[in-house]
C-alpha atoms as a PDB file:
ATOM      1  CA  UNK A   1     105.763 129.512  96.977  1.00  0.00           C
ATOM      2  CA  UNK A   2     106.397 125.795  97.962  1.00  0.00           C
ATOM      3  CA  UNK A   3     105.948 124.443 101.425  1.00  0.00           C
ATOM      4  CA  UNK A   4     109.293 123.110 102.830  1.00  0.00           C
ATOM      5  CA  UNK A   5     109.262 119.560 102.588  1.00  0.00           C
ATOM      6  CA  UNK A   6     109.418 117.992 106.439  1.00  0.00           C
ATOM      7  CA  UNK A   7     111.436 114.878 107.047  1.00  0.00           C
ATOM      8  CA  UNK A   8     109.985 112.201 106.443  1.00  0.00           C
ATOM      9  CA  UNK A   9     107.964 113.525 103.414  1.00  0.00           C
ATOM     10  CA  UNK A  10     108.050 110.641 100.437  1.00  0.00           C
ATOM     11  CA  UNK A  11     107.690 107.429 103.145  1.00  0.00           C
ATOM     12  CA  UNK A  12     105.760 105.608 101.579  1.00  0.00           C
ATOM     13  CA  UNK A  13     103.629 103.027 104.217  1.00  0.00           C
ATOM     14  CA  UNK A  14     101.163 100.246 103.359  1.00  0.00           C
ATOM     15  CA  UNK A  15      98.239  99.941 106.301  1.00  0.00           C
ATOM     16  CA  UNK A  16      95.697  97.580 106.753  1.00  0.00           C
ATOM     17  CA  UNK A  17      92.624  97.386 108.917  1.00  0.00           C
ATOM     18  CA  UNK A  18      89.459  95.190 108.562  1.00  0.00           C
ATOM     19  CA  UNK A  19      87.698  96.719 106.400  1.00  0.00           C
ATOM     20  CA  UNK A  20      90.363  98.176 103.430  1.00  0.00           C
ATOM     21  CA  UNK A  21      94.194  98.605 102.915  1.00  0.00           C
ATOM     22  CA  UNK A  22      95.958 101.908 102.442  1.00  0.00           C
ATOM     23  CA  UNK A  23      99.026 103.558 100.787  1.00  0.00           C
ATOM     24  CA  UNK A  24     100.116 106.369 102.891  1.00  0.00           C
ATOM     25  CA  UNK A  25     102.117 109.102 101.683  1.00  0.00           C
ATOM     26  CA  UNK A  26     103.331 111.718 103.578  1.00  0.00           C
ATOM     27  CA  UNK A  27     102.963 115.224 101.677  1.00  0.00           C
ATOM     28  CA  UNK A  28     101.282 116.587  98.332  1.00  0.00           C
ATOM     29  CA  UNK A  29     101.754 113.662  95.757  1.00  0.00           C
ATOM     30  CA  UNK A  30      98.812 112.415  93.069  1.00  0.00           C
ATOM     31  CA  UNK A  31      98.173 109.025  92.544  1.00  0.00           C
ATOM     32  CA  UNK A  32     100.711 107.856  90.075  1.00  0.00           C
ATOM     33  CA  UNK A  33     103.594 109.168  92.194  1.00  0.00           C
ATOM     34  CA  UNK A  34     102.170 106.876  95.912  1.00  0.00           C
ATOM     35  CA  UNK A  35     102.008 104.211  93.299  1.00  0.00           C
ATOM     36  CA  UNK A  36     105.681 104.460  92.103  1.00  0.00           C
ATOM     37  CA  UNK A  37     106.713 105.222  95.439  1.00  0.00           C
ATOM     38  CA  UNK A  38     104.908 102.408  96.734  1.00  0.00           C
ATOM     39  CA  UNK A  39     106.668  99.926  94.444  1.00  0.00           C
ATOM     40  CA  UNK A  40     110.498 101.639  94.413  1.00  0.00           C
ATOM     41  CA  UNK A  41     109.998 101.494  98.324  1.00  0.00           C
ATOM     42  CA  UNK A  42     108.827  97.987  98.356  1.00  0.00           C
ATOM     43  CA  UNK A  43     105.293  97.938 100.069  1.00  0.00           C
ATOM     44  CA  UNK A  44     103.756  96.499  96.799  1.00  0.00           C
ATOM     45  CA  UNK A  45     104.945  94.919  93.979  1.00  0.00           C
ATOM     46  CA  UNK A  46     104.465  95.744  90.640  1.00  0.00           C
ATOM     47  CA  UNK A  47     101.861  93.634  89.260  1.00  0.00           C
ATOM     48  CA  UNK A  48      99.173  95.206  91.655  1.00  0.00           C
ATOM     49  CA  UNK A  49      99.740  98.747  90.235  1.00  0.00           C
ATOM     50  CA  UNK A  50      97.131  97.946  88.296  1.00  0.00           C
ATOM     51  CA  UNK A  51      94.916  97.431  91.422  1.00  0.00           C
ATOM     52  CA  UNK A  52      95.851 100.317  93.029  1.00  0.00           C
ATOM     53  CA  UNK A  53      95.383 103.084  90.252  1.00  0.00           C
ATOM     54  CA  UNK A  54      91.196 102.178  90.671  1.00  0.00           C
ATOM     55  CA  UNK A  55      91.542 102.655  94.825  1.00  0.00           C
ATOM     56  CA  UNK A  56      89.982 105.508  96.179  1.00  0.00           C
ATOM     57  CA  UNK A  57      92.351 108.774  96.633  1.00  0.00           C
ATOM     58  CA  UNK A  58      92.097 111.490  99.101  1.00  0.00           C
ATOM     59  CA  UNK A  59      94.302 113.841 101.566  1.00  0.00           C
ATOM     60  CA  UNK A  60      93.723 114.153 104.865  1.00  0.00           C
ATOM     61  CA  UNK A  61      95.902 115.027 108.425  1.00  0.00           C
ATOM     62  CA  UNK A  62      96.873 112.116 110.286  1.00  0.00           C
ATOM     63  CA  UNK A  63      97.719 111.567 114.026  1.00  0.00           C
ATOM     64  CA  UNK A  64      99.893 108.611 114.896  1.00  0.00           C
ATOM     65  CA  UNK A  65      99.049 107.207 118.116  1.00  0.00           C
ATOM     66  CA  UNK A  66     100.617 104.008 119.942  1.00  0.00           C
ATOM     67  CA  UNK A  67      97.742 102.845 121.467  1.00  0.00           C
ATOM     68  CA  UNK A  68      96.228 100.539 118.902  1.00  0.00           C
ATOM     69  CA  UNK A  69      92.604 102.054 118.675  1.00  0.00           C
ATOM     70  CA  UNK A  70      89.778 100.168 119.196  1.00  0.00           C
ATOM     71  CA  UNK A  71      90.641  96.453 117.400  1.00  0.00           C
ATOM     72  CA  UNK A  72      93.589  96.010 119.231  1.00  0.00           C
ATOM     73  CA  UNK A  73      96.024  97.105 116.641  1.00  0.00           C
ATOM     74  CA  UNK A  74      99.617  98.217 117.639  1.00  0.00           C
ATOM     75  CA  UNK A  75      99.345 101.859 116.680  1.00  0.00           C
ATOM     76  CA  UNK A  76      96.356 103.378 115.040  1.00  0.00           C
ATOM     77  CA  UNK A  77      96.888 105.842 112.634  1.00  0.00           C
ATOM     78  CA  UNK A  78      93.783 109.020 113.159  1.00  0.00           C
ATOM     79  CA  UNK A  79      92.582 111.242 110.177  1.00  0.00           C
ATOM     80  CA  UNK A  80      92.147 114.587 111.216  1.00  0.00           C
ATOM     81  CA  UNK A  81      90.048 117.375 109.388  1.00  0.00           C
ATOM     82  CA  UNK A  82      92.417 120.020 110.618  1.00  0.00           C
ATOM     83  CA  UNK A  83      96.425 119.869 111.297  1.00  0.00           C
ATOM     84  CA  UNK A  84      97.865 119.339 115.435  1.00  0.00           C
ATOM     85  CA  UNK A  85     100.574 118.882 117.469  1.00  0.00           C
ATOM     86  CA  UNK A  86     102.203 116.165 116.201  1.00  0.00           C
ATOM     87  CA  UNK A  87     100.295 115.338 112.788  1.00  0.00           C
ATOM     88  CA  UNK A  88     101.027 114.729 109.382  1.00  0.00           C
ATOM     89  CA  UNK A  89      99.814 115.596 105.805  1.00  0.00           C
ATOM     90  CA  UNK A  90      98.996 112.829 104.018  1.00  0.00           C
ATOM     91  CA  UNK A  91      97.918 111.275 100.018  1.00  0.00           C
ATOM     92  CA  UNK A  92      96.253 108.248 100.496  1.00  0.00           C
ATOM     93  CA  UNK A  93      94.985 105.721  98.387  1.00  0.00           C
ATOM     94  CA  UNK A  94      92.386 103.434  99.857  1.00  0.00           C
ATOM     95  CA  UNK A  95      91.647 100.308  98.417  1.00  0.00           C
ATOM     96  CA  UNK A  96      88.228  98.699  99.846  1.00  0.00           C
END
Protein backbone atom coordinates (compact mmCIF):
# COMPACT_ATOMS: atom_id res chain seq x y z
CA UNK A 1 0.00 0.00 0.00
CA UNK A 2 1.28 3.49 -1.18
CA UNK A 3 1.05 6.61 0.88
CA UNK A 4 -1.16 9.25 -0.86
CA UNK A 5 0.98 11.67 -2.36
CA UNK A 6 0.29 15.34 -0.52
CA UNK A 7 0.36 18.46 -2.61
CA UNK A 8 3.17 19.69 -3.09
CA UNK A 9 5.04 16.30 -3.28
CA UNK A 10 7.76 16.49 -6.40
CA UNK A 11 8.82 20.50 -5.61
CA UNK A 12 11.86 20.37 -6.09
CA UNK A 13 13.87 23.46 -3.95
CA UNK A 14 17.58 24.36 -3.99
CA UNK A 15 18.75 25.81 -0.27
CA UNK A 16 21.77 27.24 0.77
CA UNK A 17 23.29 28.07 4.11
CA UNK A 18 26.98 28.71 5.08
CA UNK A 19 28.22 25.80 5.38
CA UNK A 20 26.59 23.43 2.25
CA UNK A 21 23.75 23.67 -0.40
CA UNK A 22 20.77 21.36 -0.59
CA UNK A 23 18.23 19.80 -3.04
CA UNK A 24 15.03 19.36 -1.28
CA UNK A 25 12.48 17.05 -2.33
CA UNK A 26 9.38 16.65 -0.86
CA UNK A 27 8.38 12.79 -0.54
CA UNK A 28 10.10 9.25 -1.14
CA UNK A 29 12.41 9.82 -4.27
CA UNK A 30 16.29 8.32 -4.62
CA UNK A 31 18.89 10.30 -5.84
CA UNK A 32 18.65 10.14 -9.56
CA UNK A 33 15.00 11.21 -9.52
CA UNK A 34 15.92 14.96 -7.02
CA UNK A 35 18.55 15.17 -9.66
CA UNK A 36 16.20 15.06 -12.73
CA UNK A 37 13.74 16.90 -10.91
CA UNK A 38 16.16 19.37 -9.96
CA UNK A 39 17.17 20.10 -13.56
CA UNK A 40 13.42 19.72 -15.40
CA UNK A 41 12.37 22.23 -12.55
CA UNK A 42 15.21 24.54 -13.11
CA UNK A 43 17.15 24.87 -9.71
CA UNK A 44 20.34 23.45 -11.43
CA UNK A 45 21.45 23.05 -14.66
CA UNK A 46 22.61 20.18 -16.24
CA UNK A 47 26.23 20.22 -16.28
CA UNK A 48 26.38 20.01 -12.35
CA UNK A 49 24.49 16.64 -12.31
CA UNK A 50 27.58 15.38 -12.21
CA UNK A 51 28.29 17.26 -8.91
CA UNK A 52 25.35 16.41 -7.35
CA UNK A 53 25.18 12.50 -7.82
CA UNK A 54 28.58 12.46 -5.18
CA UNK A 55 26.47 14.88 -2.48
CA UNK A 56 25.46 13.32 0.51
CA UNK A 57 21.70 11.78 0.53
CA UNK A 58 19.40 11.34 3.36
CA UNK A 59 15.51 11.73 4.46
CA UNK A 60 14.49 13.50 7.13
CA UNK A 61 11.04 15.67 8.40
CA UNK A 62 11.28 19.21 7.89
CA UNK A 63 9.55 22.22 9.61
CA UNK A 64 9.32 25.44 7.65
CA UNK A 65 9.50 28.35 9.78
CA UNK A 66 9.49 32.21 8.75
CA UNK A 67 11.66 33.39 11.17
CA UNK A 68 15.05 33.06 9.58
CA UNK A 69 16.91 30.97 12.35
CA UNK A 70 19.84 32.03 13.80
CA UNK A 71 22.02 33.77 10.64
CA UNK A 72 19.43 35.96 9.77
CA UNK A 73 18.02 34.05 6.90
CA UNK A 74 14.39 34.71 5.67
CA UNK A 75 12.88 31.38 6.60
CA UNK A 76 14.82 28.53 8.03
CA UNK A 77 13.95 25.30 7.04
CA UNK A 78 14.20 22.61 10.61
CA UNK A 79 14.95 18.79 10.26
CA UNK A 80 12.96 16.93 12.51
CA UNK A 81 13.60 13.24 13.72
CA UNK A 82 9.89 12.65 14.01
CA UNK A 83 6.81 14.12 11.81
CA UNK A 84 4.48 17.51 13.41
CA UNK A 85 1.99 19.78 12.83
CA UNK A 86 2.84 21.32 9.90
CA UNK A 87 6.00 19.27 8.56
CA UNK A 88 7.12 17.68 5.61
CA UNK A 89 8.88 14.46 4.36
CA UNK A 90 11.73 15.13 2.65
CA UNK A 91 14.93 13.43 0.12
CA UNK A 92 17.69 15.56 0.35
CA UNK A 93 20.85 15.74 -1.19
CA UNK A 94 23.48 17.76 0.59
CA UNK A 95 26.35 18.93 -1.07
CA UNK A 96 29.21 20.24 1.46
Amino acid sequence: MSKAKKKFDGSCSYMCSDDARFLVMRGDYDREAIIKAAIEQGQIDEEYAKEWKSAEYYQSHYKASPIGGPDGYSSWNHQRDTPCRGSYFASVLQWS
